[in-house]
C-alpha atoms as a PDB file:
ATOM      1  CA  UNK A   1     108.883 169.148  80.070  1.00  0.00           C
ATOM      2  CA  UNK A   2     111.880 167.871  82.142  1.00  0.00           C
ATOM      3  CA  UNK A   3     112.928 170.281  85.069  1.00  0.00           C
ATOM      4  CA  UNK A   4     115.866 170.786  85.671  1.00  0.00           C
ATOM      5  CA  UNK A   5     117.646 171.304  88.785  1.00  0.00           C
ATOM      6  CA  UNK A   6     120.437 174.155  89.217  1.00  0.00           C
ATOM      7  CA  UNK A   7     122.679 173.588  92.238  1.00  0.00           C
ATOM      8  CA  UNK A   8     123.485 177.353  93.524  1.00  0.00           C
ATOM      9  CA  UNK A   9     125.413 176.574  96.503  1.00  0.00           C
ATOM     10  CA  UNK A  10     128.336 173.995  97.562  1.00  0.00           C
ATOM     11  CA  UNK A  11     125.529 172.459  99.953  1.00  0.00           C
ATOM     12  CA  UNK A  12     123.229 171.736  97.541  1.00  0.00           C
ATOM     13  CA  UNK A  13     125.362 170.553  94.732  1.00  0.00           C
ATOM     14  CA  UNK A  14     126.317 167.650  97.066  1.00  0.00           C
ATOM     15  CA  UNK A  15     123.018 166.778  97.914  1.00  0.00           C
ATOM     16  CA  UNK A  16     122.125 166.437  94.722  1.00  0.00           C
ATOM     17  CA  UNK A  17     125.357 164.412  94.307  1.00  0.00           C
ATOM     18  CA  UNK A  18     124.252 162.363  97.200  1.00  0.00           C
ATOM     19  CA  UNK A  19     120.504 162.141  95.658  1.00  0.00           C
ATOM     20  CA  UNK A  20     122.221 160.913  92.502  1.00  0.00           C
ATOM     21  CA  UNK A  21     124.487 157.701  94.208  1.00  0.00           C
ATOM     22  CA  UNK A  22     121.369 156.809  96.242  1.00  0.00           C
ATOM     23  CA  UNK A  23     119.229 156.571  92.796  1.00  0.00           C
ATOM     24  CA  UNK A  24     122.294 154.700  91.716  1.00  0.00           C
ATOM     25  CA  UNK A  25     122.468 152.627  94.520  1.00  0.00           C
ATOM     26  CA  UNK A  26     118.852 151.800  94.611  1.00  0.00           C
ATOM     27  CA  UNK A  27     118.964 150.688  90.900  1.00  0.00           C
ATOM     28  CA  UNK A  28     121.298 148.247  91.636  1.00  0.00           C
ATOM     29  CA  UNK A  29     119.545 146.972  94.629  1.00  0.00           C
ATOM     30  CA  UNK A  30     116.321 146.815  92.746  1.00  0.00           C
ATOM     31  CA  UNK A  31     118.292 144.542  89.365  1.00  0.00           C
ATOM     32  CA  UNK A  32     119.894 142.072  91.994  1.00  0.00           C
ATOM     33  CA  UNK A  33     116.474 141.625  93.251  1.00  0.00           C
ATOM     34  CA  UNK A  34     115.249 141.116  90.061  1.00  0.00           C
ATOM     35  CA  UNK A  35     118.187 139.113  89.370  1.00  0.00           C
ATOM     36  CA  UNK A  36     117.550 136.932  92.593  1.00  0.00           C
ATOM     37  CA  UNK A  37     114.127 136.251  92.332  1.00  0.00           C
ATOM     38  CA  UNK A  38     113.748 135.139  88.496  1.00  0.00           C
ATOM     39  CA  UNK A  39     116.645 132.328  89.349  1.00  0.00           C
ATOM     40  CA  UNK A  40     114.454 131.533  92.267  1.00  0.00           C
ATOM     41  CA  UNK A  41     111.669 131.646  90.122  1.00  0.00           C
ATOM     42  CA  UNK A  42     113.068 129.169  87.581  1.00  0.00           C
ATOM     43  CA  UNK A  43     114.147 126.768  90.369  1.00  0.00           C
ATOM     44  CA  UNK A  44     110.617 126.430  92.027  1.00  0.00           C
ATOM     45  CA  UNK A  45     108.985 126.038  88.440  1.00  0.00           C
ATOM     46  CA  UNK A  46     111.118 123.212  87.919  1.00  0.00           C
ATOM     47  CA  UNK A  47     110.811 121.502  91.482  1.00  0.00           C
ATOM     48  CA  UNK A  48     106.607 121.844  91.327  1.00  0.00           C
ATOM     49  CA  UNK A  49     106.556 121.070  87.686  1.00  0.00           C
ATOM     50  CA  UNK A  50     108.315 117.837  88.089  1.00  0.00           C
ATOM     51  CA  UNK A  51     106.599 116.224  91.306  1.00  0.00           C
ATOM     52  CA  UNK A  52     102.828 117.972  90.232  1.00  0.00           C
ATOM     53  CA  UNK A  53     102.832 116.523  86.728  1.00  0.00           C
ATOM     54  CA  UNK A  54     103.919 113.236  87.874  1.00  0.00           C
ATOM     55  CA  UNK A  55     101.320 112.882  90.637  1.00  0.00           C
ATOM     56  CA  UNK A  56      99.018 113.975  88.149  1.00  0.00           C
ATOM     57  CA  UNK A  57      99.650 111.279  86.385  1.00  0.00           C
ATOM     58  CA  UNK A  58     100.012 108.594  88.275  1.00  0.00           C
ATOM     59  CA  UNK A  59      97.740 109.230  91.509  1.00  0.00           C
ATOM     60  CA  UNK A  60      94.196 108.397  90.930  1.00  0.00           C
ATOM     61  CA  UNK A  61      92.798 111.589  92.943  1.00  0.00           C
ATOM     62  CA  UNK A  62      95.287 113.815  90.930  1.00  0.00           C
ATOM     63  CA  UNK A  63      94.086 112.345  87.582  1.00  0.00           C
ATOM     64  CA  UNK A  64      90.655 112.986  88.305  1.00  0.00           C
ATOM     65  CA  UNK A  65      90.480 116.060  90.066  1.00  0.00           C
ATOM     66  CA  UNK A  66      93.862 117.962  88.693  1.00  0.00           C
ATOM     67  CA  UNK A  67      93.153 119.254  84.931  1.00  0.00           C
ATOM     68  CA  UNK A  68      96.051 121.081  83.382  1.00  0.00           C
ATOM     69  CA  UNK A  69      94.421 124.122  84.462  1.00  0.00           C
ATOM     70  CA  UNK A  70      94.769 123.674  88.049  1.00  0.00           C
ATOM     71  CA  UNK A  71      98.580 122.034  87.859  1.00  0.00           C
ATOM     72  CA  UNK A  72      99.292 125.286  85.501  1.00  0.00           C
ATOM     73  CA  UNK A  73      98.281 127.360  88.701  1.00  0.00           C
ATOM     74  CA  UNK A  74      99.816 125.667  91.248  1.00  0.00           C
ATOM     75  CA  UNK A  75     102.919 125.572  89.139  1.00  0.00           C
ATOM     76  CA  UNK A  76     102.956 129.391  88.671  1.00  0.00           C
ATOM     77  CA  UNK A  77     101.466 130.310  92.139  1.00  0.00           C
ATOM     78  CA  UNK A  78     104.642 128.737  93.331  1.00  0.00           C
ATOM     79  CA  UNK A  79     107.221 130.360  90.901  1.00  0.00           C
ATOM     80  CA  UNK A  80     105.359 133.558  91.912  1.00  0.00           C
ATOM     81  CA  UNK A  81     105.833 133.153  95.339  1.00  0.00           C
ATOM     82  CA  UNK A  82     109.114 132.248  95.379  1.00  0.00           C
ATOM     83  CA  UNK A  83     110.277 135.301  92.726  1.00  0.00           C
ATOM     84  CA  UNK A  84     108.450 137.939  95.333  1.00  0.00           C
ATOM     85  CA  UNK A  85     110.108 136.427  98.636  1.00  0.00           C
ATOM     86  CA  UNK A  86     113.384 136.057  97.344  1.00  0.00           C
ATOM     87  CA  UNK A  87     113.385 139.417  95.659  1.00  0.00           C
ATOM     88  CA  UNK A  88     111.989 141.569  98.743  1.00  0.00           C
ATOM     89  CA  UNK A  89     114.628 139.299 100.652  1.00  0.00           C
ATOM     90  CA  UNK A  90     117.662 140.116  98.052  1.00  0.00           C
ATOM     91  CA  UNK A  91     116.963 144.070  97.980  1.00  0.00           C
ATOM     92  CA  UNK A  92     116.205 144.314 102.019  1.00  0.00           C
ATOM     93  CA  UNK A  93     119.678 142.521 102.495  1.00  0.00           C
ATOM     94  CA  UNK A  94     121.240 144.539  99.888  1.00  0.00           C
ATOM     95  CA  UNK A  95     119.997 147.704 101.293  1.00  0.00           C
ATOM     96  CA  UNK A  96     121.016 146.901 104.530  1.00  0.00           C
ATOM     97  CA  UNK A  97     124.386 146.135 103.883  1.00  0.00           C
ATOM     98  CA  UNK A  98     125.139 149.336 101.996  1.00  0.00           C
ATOM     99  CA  UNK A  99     123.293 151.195 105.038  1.00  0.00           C
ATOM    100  CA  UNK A 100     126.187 149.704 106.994  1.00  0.00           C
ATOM    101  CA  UNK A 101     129.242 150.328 104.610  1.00  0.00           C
ATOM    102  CA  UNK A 102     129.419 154.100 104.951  1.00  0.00           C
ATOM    103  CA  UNK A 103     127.561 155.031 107.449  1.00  0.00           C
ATOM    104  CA  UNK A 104     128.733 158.621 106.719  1.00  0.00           C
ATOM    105  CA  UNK A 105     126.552 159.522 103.506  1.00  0.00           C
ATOM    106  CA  UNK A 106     123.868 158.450 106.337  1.00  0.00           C
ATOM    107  CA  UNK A 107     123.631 162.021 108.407  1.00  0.00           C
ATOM    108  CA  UNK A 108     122.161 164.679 106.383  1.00  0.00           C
ATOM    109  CA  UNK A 109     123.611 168.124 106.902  1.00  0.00           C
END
């Protein structure tokens, strides 16, 4: 049940053309996001998992009150974090630099 669309004049043939590099373009924006935030990701799991299990076990107060429950979710609200504000910060910067390299496809006819 796909539509297709049938360009009938010049002017709308590269529209659609200029529909299709944005789609591209946003893709690819979108994946280095992606991209950016699971290394991000990665790095804060291992910087909280390191310091959190260790203070869980040595630290009185962590020992008592810190079950691996609650270091599991401080662990992961922190790889979280970090995966969401470095990916919205990796596609904003992406998108704004290919805003700025042709500013051209910019004006619509």
């Amino acid at each position: 049940m796909s539509k297709k669309v049938v360009a009938e004049s010049p002017l709308q043939r590269n529209s659609l053309a200029s529909l299709d590099q944005k789609l591209a373009m946003a893709k690819r924006c979108s994946h280095e996001g992606v991209v950016a935030g699971a290394k991000a990701a990665a790095l804060a799991t291992i910087a909280t998992a390191i310091p959190t299990m260790a203070s869980a076990r040595m630290l009185p107060w962590a020992r008592a009150n810190l079950n691996h429950t609650a270091q599991a979710l401080i662990i992961s609200t922190v790889a979280g974090a970090a995966y969401f504000i470095v990916a919205d910060k990796t596609v904003l910067a992406t998108a704004r630099k290919n805003s700025f390299k042709s500013p051209s496809s910019n004006i619509e006819a």
